[in-house]
C-alpha atoms as a PDB file:
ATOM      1  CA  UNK A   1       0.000   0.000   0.000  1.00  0.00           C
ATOM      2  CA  UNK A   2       1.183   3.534  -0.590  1.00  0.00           C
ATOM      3  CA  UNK A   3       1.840   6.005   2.198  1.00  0.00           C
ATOM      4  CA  UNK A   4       1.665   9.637   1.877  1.00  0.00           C
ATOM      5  CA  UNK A   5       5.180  11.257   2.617  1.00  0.00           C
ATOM      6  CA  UNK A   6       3.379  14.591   4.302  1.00  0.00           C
ATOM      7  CA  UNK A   7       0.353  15.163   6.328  1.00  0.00           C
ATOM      8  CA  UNK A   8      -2.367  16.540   4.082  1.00  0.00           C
ATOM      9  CA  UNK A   9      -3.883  19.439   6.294  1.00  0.00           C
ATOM     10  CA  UNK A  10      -8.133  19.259   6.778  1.00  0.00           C
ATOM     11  CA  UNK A  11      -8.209  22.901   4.966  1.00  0.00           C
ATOM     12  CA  UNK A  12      -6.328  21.256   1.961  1.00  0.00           C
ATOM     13  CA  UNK A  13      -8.548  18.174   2.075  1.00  0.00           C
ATOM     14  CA  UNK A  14     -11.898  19.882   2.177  1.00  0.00           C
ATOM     15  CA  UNK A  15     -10.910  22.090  -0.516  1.00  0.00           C
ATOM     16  CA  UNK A  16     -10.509  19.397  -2.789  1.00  0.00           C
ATOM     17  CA  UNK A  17     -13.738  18.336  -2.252  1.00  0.00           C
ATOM     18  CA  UNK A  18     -15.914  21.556  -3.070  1.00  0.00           C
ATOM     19  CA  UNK A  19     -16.538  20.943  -6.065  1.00  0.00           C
ATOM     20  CA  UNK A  20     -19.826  18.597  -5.215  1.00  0.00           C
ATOM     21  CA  UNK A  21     -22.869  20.819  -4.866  1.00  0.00           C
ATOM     22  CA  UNK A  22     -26.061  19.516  -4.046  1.00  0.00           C
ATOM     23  CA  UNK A  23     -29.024  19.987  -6.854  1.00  0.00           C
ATOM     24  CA  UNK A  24     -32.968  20.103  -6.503  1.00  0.00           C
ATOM     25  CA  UNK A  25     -34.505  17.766  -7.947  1.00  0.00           C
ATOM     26  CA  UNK A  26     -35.753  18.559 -11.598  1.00  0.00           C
ATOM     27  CA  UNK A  27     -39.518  18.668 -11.490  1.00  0.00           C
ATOM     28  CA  UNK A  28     -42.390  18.496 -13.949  1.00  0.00           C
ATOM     29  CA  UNK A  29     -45.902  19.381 -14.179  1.00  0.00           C
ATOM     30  CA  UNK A  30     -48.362  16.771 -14.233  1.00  0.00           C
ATOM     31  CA  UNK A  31     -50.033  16.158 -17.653  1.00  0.00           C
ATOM     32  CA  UNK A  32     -53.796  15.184 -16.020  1.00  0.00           C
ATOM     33  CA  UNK A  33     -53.852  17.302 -12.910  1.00  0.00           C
ATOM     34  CA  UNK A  34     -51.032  19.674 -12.596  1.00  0.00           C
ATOM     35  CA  UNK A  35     -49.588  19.261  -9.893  1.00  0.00           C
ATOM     36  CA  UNK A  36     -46.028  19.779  -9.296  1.00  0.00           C
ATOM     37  CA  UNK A  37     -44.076  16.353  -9.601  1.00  0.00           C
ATOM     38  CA  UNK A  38     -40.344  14.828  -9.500  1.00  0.00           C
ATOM     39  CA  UNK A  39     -39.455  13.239 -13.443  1.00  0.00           C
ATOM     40  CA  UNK A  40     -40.011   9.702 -13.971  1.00  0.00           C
ATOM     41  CA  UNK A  41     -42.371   9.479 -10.903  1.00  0.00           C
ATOM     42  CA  UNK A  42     -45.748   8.431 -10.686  1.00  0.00           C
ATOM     43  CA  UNK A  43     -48.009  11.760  -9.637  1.00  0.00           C
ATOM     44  CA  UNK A  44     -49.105  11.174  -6.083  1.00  0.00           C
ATOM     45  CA  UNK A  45     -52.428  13.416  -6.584  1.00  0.00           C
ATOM     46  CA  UNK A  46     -53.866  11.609  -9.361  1.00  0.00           C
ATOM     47  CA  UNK A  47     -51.681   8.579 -10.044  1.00  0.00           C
ATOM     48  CA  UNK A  48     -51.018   8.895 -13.638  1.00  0.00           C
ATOM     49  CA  UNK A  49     -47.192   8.072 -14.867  1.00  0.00           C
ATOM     50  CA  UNK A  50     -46.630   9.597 -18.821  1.00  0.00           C
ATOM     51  CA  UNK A  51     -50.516  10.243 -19.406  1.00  0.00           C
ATOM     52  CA  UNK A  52     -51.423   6.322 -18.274  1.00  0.00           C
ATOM     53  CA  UNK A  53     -53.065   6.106 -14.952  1.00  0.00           C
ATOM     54  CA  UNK A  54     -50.831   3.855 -13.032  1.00  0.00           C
ATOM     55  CA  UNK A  55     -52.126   4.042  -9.273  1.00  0.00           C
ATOM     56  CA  UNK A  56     -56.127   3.577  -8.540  1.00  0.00           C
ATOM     57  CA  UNK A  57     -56.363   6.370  -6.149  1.00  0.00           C
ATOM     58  CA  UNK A  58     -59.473   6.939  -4.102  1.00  0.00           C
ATOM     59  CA  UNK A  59     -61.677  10.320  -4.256  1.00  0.00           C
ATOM     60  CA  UNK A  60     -61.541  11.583  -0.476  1.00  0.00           C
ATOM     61  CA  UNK A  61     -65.436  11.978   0.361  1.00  0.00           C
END
C-alpha cells in the first residue's frame, strides 16, 4: 500500500472536495392534474405516470 510522505492538512482536504454541490430535484408538471411532480415518478395526486393512470387512487369523500 502507498503512504503519503506529508500530512495533508483538513483545509487542503476539504478544498478538494468543493466541487460537489447539491441539486434540486428537476420537477415536472403533471399532464392530467397539474400538480407539481419529481421526473419519472408516478403523480401522487392523481396517479397517472406519462398520461397512463398507473395508481387507482381513491376520491376523499
Amino acid at each position: 500500500m502507498a503512504h503519503p510522505k506529508h500530512k495533508i492538512s483538513k483545509s487542503r482536504r476539504d478544498k478538494r472536495r468543493t466541487h460537489y454541490k447539491a441539486t434540486a430535484p428537476t420537477l415536472a408538471t403533471c399532464s392530467n392534474c397539474g400538480t407539481t411532480v419529481k421526473y419519472h415518478t408516478v403523480c401522487p395526486e392523481c396517479g397517472y405516470y406519462r398520461g397512463k393512470q398507473v395508481i387507482e387512487k381513491e376520491i376523499a369523500l
